[in-house]
C-alpha atoms as a PDB file:
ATOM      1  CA  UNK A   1      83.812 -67.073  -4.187  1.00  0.00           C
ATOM      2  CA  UNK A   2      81.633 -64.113  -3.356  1.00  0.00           C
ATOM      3  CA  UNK A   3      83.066 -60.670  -4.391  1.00  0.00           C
ATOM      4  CA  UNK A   4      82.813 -57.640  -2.546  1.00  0.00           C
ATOM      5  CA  UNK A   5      84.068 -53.821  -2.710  1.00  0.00           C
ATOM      6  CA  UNK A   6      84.266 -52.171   0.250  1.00  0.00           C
ATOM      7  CA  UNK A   7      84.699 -48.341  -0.214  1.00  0.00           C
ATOM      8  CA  UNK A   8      86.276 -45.866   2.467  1.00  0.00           C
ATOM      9  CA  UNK A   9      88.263 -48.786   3.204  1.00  0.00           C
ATOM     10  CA  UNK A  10      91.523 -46.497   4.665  1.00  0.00           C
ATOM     11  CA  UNK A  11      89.088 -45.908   7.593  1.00  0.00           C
ATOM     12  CA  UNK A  12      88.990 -47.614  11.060  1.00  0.00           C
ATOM     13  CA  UNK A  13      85.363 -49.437   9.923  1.00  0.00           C
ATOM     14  CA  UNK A  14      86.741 -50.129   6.604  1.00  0.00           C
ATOM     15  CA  UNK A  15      90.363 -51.759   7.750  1.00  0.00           C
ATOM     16  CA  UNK A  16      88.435 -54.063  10.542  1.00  0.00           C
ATOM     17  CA  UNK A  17      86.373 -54.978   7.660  1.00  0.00           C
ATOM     18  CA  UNK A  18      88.659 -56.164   5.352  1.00  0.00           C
ATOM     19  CA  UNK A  19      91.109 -57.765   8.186  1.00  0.00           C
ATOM     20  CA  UNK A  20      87.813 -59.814   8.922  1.00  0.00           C
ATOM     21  CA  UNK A  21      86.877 -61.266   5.019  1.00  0.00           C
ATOM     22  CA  UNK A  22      90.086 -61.823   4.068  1.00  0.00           C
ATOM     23  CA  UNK A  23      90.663 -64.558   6.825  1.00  0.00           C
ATOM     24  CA  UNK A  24      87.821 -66.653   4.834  1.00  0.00           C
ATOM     25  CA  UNK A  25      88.396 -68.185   1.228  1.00  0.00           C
ATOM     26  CA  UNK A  26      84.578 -67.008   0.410  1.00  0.00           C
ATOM     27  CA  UNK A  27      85.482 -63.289  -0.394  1.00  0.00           C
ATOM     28  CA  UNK A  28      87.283 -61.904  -3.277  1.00  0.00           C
ATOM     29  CA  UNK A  29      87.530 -58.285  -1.803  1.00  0.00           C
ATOM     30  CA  UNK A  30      88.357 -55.188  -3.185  1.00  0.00           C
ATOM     31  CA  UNK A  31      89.171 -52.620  -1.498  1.00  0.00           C
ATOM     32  CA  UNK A  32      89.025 -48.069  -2.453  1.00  0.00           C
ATOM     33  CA  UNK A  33      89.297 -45.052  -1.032  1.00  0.00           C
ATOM     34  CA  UNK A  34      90.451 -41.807  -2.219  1.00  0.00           C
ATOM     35  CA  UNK A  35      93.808 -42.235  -1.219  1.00  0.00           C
ATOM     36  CA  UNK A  36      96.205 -43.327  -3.771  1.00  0.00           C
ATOM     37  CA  UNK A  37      97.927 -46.409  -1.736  1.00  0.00           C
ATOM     38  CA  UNK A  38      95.825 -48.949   0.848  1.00  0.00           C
ATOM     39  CA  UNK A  39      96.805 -48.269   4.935  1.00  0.00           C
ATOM     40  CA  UNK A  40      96.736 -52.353   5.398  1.00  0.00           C
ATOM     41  CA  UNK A  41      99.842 -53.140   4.492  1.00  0.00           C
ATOM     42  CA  UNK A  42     100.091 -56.890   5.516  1.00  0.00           C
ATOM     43  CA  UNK A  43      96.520 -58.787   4.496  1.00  0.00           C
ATOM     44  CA  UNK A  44      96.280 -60.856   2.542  1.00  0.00           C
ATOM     45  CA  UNK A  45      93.402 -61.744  -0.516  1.00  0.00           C
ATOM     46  CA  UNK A  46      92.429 -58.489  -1.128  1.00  0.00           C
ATOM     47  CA  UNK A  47      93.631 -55.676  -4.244  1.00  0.00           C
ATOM     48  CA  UNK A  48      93.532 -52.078  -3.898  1.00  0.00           C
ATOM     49  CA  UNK A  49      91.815 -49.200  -6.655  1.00  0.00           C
ATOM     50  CA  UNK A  50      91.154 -45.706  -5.957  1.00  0.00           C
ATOM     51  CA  UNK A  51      88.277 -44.660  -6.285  1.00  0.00           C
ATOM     52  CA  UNK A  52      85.842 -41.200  -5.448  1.00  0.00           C
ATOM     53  CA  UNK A  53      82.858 -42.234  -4.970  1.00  0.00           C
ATOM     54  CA  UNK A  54      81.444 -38.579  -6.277  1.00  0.00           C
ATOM     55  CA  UNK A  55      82.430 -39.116  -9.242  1.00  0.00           C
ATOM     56  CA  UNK A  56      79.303 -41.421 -11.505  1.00  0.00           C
ATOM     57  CA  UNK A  57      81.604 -41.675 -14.096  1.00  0.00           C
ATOM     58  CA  UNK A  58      84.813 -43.371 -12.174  1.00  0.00           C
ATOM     59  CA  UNK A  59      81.852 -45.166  -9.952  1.00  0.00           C
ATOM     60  CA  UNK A  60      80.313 -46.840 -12.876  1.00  0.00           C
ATOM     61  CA  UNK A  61      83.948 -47.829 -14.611  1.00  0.00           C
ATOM     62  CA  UNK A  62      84.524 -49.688 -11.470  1.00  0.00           C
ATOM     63  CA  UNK A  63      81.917 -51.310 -10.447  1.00  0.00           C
ATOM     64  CA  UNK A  64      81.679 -52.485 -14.170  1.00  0.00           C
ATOM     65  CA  UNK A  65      85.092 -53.611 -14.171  1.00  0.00           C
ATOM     66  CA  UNK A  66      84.725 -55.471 -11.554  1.00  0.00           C
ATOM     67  CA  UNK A  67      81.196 -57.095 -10.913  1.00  0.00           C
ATOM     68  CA  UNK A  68      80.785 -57.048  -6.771  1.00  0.00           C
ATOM     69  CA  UNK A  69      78.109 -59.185  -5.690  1.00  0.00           C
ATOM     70  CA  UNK A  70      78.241 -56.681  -2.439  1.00  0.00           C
ATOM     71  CA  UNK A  71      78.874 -53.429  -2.260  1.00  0.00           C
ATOM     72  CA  UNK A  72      79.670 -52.292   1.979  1.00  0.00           C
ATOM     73  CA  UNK A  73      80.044 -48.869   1.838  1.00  0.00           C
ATOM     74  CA  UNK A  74      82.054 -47.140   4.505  1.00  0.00           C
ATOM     75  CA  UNK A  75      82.980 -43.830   2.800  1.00  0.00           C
ATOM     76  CA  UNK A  76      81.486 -41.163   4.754  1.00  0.00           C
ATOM     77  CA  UNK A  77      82.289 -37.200   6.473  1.00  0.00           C
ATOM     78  CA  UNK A  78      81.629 -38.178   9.668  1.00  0.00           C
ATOM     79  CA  UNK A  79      83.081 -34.956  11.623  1.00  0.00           C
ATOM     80  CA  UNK A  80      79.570 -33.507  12.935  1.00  0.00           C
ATOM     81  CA  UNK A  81      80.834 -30.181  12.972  1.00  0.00           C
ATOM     82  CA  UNK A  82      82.485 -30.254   9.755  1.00  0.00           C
ATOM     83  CA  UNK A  83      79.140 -31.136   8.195  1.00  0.00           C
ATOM     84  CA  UNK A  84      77.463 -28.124   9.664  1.00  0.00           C
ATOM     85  CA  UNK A  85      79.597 -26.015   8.638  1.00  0.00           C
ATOM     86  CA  UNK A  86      80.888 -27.403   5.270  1.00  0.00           C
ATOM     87  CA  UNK A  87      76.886 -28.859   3.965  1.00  0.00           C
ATOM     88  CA  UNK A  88      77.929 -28.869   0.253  1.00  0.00           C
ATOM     89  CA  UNK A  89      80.807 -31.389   1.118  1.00  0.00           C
ATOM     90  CA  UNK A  90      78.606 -33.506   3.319  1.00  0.00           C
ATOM     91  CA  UNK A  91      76.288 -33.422   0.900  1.00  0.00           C
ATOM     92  CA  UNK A  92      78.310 -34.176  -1.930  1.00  0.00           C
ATOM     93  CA  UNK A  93      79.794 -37.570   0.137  1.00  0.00           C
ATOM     94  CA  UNK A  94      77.427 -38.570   2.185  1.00  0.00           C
ATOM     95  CA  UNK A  95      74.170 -38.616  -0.125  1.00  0.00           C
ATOM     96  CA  UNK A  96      75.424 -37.625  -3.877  1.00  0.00           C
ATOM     97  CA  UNK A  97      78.331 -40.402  -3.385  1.00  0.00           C
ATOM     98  CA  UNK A  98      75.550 -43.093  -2.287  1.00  0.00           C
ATOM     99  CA  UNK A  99      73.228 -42.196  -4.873  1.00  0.00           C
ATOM    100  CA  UNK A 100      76.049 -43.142  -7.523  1.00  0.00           C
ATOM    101  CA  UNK A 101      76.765 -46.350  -5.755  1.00  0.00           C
ATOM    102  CA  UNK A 102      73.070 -46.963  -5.857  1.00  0.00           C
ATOM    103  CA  UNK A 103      72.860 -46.744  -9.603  1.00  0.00           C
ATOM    104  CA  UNK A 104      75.891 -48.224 -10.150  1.00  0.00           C
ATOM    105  CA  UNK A 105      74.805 -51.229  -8.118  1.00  0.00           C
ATOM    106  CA  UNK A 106      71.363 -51.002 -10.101  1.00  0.00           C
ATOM    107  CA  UNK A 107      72.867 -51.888 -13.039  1.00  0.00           C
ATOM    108  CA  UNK A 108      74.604 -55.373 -12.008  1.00  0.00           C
ATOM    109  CA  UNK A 109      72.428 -56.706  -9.438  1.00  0.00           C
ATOM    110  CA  UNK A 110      74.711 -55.838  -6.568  1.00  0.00           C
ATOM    111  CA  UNK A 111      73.229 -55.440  -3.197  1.00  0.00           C
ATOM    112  CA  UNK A 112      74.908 -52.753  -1.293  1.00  0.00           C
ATOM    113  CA  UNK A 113      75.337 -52.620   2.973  1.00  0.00           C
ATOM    114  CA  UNK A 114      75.547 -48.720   4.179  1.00  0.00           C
ATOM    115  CA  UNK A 115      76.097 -47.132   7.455  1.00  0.00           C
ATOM    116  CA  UNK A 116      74.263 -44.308   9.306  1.00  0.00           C
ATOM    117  CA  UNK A 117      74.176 -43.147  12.842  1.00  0.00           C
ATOM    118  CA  UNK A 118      71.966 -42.326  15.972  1.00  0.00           C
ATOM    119  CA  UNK A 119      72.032 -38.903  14.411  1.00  0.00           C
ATOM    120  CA  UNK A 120      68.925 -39.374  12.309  1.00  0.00           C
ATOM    121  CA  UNK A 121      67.419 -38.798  15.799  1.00  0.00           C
ATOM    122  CA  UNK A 122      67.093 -36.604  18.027  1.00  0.00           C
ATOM    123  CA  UNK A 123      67.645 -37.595  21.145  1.00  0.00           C
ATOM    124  CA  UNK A 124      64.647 -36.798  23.466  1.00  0.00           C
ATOM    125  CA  UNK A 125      63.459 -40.864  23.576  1.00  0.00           C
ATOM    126  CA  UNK A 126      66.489 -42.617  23.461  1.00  0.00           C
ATOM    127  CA  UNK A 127      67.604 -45.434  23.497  1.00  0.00           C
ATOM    128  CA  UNK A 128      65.640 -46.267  19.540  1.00  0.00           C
ATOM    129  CA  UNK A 129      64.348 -49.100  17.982  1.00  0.00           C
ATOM    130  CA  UNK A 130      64.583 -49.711  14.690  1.00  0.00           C
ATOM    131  CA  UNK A 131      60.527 -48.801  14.229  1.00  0.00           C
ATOM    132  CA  UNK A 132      61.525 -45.635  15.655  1.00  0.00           C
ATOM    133  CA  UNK A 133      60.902 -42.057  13.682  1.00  0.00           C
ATOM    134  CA  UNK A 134      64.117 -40.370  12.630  1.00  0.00           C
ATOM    135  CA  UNK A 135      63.702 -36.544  13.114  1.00  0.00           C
ATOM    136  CA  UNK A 136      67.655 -35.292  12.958  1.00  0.00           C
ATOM    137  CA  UNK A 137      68.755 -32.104  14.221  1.00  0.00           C
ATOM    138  CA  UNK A 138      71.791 -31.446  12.282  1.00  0.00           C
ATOM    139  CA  UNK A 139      72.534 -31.579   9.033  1.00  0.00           C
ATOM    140  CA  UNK A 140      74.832 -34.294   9.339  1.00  0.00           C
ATOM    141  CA  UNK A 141      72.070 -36.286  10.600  1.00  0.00           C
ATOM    142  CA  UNK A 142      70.026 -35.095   7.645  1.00  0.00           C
ATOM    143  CA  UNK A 143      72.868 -36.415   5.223  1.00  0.00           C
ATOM    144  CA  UNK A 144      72.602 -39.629   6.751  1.00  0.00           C
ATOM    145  CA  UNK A 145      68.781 -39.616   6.844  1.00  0.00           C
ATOM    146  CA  UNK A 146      68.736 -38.709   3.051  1.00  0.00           C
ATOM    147  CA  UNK A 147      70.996 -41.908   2.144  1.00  0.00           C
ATOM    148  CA  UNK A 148      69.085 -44.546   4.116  1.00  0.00           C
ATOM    149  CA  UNK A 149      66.247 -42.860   1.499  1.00  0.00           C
ATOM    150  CA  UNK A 150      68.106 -43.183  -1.275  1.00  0.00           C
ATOM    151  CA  UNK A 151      68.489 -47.088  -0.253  1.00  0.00           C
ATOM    152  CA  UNK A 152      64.999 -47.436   0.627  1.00  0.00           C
ATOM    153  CA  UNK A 153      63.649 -46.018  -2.263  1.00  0.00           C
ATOM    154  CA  UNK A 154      66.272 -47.916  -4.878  1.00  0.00           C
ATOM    155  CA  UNK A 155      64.629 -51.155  -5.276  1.00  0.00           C
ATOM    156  CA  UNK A 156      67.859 -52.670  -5.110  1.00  0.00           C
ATOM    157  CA  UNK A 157      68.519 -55.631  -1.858  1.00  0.00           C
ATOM    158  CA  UNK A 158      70.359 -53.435   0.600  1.00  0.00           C
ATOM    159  CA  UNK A 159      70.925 -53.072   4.636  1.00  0.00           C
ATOM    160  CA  UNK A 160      71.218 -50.447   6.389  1.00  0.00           C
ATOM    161  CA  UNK A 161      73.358 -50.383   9.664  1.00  0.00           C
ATOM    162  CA  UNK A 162      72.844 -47.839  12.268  1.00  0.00           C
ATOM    163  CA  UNK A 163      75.685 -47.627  14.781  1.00  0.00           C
ATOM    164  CA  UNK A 164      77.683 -44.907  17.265  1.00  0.00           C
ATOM    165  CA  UNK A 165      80.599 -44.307  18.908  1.00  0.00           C
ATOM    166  CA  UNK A 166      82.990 -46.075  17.492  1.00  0.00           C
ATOM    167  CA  UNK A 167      86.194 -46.990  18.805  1.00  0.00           C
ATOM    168  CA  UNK A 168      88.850 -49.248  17.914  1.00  0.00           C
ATOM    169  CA  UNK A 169      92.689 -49.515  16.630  1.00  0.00           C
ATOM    170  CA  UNK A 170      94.188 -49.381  12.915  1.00  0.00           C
ATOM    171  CA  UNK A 171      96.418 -47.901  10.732  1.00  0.00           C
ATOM    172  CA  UNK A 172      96.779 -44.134  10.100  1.00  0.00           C
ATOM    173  CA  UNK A 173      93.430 -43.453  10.954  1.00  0.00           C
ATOM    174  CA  UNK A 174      91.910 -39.905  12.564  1.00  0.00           C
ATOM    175  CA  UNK A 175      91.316 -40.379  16.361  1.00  0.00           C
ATOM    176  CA  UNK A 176      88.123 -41.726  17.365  1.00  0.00           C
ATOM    177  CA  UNK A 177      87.294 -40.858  21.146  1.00  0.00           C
ATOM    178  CA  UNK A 178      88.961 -43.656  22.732  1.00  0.00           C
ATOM    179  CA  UNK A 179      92.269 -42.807  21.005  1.00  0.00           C
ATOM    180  CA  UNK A 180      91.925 -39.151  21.517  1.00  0.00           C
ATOM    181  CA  UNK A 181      91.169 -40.477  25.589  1.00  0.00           C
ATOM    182  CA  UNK A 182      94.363 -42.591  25.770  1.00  0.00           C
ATOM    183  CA  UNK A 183      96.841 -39.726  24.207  1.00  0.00           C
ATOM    184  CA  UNK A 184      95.493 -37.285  26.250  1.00  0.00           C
ATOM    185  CA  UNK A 185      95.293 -39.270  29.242  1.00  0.00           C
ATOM    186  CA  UNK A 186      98.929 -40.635  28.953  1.00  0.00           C
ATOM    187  CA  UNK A 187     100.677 -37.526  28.764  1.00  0.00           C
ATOM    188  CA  UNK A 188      99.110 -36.136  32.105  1.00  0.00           C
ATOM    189  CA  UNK A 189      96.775 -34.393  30.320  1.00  0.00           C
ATOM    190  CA  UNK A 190      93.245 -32.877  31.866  1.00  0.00           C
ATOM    191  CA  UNK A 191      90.553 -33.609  29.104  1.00  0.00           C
ATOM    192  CA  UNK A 192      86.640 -32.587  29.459  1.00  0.00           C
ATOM    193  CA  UNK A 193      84.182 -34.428  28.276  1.00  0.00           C
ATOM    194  CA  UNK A 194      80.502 -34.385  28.396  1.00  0.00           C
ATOM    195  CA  UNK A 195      78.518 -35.868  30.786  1.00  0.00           C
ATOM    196  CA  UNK A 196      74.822 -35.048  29.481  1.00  0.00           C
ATOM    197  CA  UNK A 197      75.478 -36.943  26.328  1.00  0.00           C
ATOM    198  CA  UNK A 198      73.815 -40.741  26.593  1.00  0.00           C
ATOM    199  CA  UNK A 199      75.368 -43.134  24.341  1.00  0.00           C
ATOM    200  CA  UNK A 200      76.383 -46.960  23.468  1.00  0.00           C
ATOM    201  CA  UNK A 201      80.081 -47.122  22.817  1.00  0.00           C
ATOM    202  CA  UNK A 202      80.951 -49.684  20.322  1.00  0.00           C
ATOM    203  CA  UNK A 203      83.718 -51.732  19.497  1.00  0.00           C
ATOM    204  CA  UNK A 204      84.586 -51.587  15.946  1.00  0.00           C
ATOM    205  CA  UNK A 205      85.480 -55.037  15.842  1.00  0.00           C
ATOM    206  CA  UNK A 206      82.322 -56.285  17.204  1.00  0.00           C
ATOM    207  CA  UNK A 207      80.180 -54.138  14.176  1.00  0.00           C
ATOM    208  CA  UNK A 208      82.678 -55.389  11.974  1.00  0.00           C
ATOM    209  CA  UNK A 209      82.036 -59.020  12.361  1.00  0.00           C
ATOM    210  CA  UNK A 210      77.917 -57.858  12.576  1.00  0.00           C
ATOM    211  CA  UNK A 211      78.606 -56.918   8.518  1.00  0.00           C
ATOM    212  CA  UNK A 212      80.300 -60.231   8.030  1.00  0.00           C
ATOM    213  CA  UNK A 213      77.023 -61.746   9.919  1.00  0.00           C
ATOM    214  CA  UNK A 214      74.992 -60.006   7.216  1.00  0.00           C
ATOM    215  CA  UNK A 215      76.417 -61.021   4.741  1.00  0.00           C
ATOM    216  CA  UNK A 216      76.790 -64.576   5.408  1.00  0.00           C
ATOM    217  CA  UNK A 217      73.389 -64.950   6.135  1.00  0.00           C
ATOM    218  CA  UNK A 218      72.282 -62.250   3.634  1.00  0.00           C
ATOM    219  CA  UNK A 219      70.153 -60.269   5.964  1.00  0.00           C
ATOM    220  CA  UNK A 220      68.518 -57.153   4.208  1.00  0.00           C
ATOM    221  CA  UNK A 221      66.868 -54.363   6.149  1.00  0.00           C
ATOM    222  CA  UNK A 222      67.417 -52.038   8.953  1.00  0.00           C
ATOM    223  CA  UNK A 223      69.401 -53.050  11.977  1.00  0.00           C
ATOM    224  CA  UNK A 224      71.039 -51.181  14.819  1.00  0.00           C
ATOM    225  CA  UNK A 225      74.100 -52.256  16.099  1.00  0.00           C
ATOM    226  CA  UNK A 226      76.034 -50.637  19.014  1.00  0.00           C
ATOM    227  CA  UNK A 227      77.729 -51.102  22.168  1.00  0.00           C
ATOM    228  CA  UNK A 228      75.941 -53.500  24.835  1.00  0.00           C
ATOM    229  CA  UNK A 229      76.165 -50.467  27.738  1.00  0.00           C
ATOM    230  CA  UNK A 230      74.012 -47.394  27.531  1.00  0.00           C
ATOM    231  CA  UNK A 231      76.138 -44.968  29.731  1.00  0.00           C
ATOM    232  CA  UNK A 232      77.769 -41.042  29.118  1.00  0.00           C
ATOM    233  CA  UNK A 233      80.687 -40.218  27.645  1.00  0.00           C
ATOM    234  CA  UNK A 234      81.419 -39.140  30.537  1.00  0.00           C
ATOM    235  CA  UNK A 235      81.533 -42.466  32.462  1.00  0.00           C
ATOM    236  CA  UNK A 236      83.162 -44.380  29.349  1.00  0.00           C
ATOM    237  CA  UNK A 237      85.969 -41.661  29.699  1.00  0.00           C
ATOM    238  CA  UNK A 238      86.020 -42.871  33.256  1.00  0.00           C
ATOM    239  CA  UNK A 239      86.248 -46.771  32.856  1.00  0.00           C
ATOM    240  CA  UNK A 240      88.896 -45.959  30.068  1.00  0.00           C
ATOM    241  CA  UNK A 241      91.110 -44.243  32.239  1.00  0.00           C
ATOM    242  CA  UNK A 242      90.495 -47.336  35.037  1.00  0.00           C
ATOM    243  CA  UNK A 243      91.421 -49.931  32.404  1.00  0.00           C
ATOM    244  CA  UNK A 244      94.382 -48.310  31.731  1.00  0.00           C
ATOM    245  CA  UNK A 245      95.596 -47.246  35.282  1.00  0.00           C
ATOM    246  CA  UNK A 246      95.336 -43.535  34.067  1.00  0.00           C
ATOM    247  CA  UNK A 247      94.660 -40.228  36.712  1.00  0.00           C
ATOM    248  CA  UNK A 248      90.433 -40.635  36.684  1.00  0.00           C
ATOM    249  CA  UNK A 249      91.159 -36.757  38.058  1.00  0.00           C
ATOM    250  CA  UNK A 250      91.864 -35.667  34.717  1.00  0.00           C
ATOM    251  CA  UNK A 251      88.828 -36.294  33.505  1.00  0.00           C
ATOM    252  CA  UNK A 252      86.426 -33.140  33.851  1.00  0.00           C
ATOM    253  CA  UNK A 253      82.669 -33.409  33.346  1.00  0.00           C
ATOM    254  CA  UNK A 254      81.185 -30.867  31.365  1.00  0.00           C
ATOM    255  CA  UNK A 255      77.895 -30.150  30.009  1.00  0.00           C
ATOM    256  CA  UNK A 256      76.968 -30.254  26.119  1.00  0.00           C
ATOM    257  CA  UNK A 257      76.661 -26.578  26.086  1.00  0.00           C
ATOM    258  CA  UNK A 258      79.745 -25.336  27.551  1.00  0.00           C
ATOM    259  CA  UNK A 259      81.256 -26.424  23.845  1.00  0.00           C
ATOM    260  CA  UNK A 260      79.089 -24.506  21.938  1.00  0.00           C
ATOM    261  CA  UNK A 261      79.543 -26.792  18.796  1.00  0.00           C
ATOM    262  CA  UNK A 262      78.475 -25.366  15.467  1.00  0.00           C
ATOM    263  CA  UNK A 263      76.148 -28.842  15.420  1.00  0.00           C
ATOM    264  CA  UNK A 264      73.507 -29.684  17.829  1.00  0.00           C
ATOM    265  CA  UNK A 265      73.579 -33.501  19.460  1.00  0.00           C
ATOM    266  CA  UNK A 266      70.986 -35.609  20.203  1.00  0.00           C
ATOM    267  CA  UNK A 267      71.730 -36.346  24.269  1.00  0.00           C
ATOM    268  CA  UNK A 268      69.692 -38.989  25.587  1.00  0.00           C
ATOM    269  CA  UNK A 269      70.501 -41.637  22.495  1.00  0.00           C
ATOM    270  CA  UNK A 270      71.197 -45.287  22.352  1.00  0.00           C
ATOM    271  CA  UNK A 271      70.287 -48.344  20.435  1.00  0.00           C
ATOM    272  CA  UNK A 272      67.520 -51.156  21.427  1.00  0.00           C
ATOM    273  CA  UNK A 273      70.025 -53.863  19.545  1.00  0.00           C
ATOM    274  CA  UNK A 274      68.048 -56.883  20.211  1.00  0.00           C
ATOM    275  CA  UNK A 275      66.812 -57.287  16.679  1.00  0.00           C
ATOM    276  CA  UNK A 276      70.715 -57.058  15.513  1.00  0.00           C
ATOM    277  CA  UNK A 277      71.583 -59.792  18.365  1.00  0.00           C
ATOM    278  CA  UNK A 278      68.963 -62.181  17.664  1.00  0.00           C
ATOM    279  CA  UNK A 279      68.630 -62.147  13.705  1.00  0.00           C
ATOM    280  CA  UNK A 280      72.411 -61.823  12.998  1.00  0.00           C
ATOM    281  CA  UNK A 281      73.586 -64.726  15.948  1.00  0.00           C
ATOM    282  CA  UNK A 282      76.057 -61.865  17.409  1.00  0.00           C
ATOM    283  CA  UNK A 283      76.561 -60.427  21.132  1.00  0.00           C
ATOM    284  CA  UNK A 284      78.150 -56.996  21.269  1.00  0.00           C
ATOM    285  CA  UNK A 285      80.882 -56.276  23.772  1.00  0.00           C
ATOM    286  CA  UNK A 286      79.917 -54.123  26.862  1.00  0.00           C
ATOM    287  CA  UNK A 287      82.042 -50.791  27.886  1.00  0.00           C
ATOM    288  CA  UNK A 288      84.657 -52.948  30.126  1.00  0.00           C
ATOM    289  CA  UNK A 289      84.772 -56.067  27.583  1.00  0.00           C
ATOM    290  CA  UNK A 290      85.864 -53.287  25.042  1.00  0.00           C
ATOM    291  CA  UNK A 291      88.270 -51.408  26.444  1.00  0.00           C
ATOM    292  CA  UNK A 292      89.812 -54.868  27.547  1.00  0.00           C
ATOM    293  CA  UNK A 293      90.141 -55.744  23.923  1.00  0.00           C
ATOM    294  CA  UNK A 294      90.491 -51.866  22.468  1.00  0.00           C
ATOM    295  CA  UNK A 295      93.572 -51.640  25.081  1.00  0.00           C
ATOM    296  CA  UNK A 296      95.408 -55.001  24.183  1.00  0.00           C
ATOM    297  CA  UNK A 297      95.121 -53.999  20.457  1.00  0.00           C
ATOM    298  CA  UNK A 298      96.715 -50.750  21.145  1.00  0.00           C
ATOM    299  CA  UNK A 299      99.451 -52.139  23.399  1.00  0.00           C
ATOM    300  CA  UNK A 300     100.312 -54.405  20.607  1.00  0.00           C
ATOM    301  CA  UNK A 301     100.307 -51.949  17.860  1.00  0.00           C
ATOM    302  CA  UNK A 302     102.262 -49.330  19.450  1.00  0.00           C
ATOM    303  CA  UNK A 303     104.865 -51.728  20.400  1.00  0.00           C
ATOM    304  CA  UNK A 304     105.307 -53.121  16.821  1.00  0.00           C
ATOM    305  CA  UNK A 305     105.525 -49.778  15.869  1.00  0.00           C
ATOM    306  CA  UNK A 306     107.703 -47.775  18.503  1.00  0.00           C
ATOM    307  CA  UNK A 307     109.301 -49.657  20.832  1.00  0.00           C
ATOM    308  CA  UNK A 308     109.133 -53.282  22.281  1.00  0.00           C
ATOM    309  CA  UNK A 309     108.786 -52.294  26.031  1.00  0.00           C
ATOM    310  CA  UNK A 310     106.192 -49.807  25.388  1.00  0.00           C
ATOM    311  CA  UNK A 311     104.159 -50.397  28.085  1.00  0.00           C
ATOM    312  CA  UNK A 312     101.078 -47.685  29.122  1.00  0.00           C
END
């Protein structure tokens, strides 16, 4: 039995990843975050520490405690904006919190899996290969750029996922842009979104079952892995609202810099995912297989949890 620590696993990447490996008798997972109690109340073969990952010292108890063979770290600040504004945080998370994995992981053999985003790009070329050169434009792109560096420079085995957009249902956690679609959308709502911004929308499921790919085949190295459909916001805000028979009038296109975010976006992104589809055996879902799924796991969720005939 293989045993693996997934950290920032309260999150929507970190839930769909431990729903996955604990269906399989091959994992022995443990699962932290900095919250004191797990969100996945009902899975099975998995225990529960807390854990902040900026801190060496609890890091290194841990991970020596325990022993992981793999460490897939989904701990991150993701909120662009937030990092732009708030750099020592990012900072402190996003690179300082890898680095301590890193050396933790150093010291047992572990191989760690990480995350990063499109945003170590920036966005004239799109969509990127993986032999593409990063050149971020802000600084949570630069946060993410620095802890792919930290992995490539650790000598430990390691992969490095690139990914965007995700979307997807679980417990308790902050709204992606799908979710923040559907509540808007079902309460009548008028909701702008940007139209200039090229992307891949991806099912979290879909990436989830990529790291499980990895790991079964223990692939090391860089891979992106996103949505099959390269399309705008925009026009993913539009299928949404088609998929779930919601008022396509109440969706506004806008340009980037209307918003006048505190962090820059790359616009014309994307992900060349062929490597990904080939190497790991996987096909990602396209906008409209998505939704179809995203939409029947949030039927069934908010019916569980609110009412019986909820219907949208």
């Amino acid at each position: 039995m293989k045993r693996v620590l997934i950290t920032g696993s309260n999150g929507l990447l970190g839930q769909k990843i431990t729903e996955l490996f604990s269906r399989s008798k091959k994992y022995e997972i443990l699962n932290t975050s900095v919250e004191d109690k797990p969100f996945l109340p009902n899975v099975d073969n998995f225990h529960y520490r807390q854990l902040d990952i900026t801190s060496r010292s609890s890091v290194l108890k841990l991970i020596d405690d325990i022993l992981p063979e793999v460490i897939i770290n989904t701990a991150a600040v993701t909120n662009v904006d937030l990092c732009e504004t708030e750099r020592a945080l990012a900072w402190r998370i996003n690179v300082k919190g890898v680095e301590n994995l890193v050396y933790a992981a150093k010291m047992i053999g572990a191989k760690i899996i990480h995350f990063s985003t499109d945003y170590v790009f920036d966005g004239k070329n799109g969509p990127y290969h993986e032999s593409d050169r990063p050149n971020p434009l802000s600084y949570y792109g630069r946060t993410k750029l620095a802890s792919e560096n930290l992995l490539l420079t650790s000598g430990i085995p390691h992969t490095i996922v690139r990914t965007m957009v995700l979307y997807g249902v679980a417990n308790q956690v902050k709204n992606n842009f799908a979710l923040w679609l559907v509540d808007n959308l079902g309460e009548g709502k008028q909701v702008r979104v940007v139209g200039d911004q090229i992307c891949n929308p991806t099912l979290v499921d879909d990436l989830a079952y990529a790291v499980l790919k990895i790991v079964e085949f223990n692939r090391d190295g860089l891979y992106h892995i996103a949505g099959n459909d390269l399309v705008s916001r925009y026009d993913f805000a539009v299928e949404l609202a088609k998929k779930f028979k919601f008022d396509k009038k109440l969706i506004i296109p806008i340009k980037t810099s209307i918003l006048k975010q505190p962090a820059p976006r790359p616009m014309k992104s994307g992900f060349i995912i062929l490597k990904a589809e080939t190497e790991l055996s996987i096909k990602m879902s396209g906008v409209e297989q998505g939704l179809t799924v995203f939409r029947n796991q949030l039927i069934n969720a908010r019916s569980v949890d609110d009412d019986p005939d909820f219907m949208f």
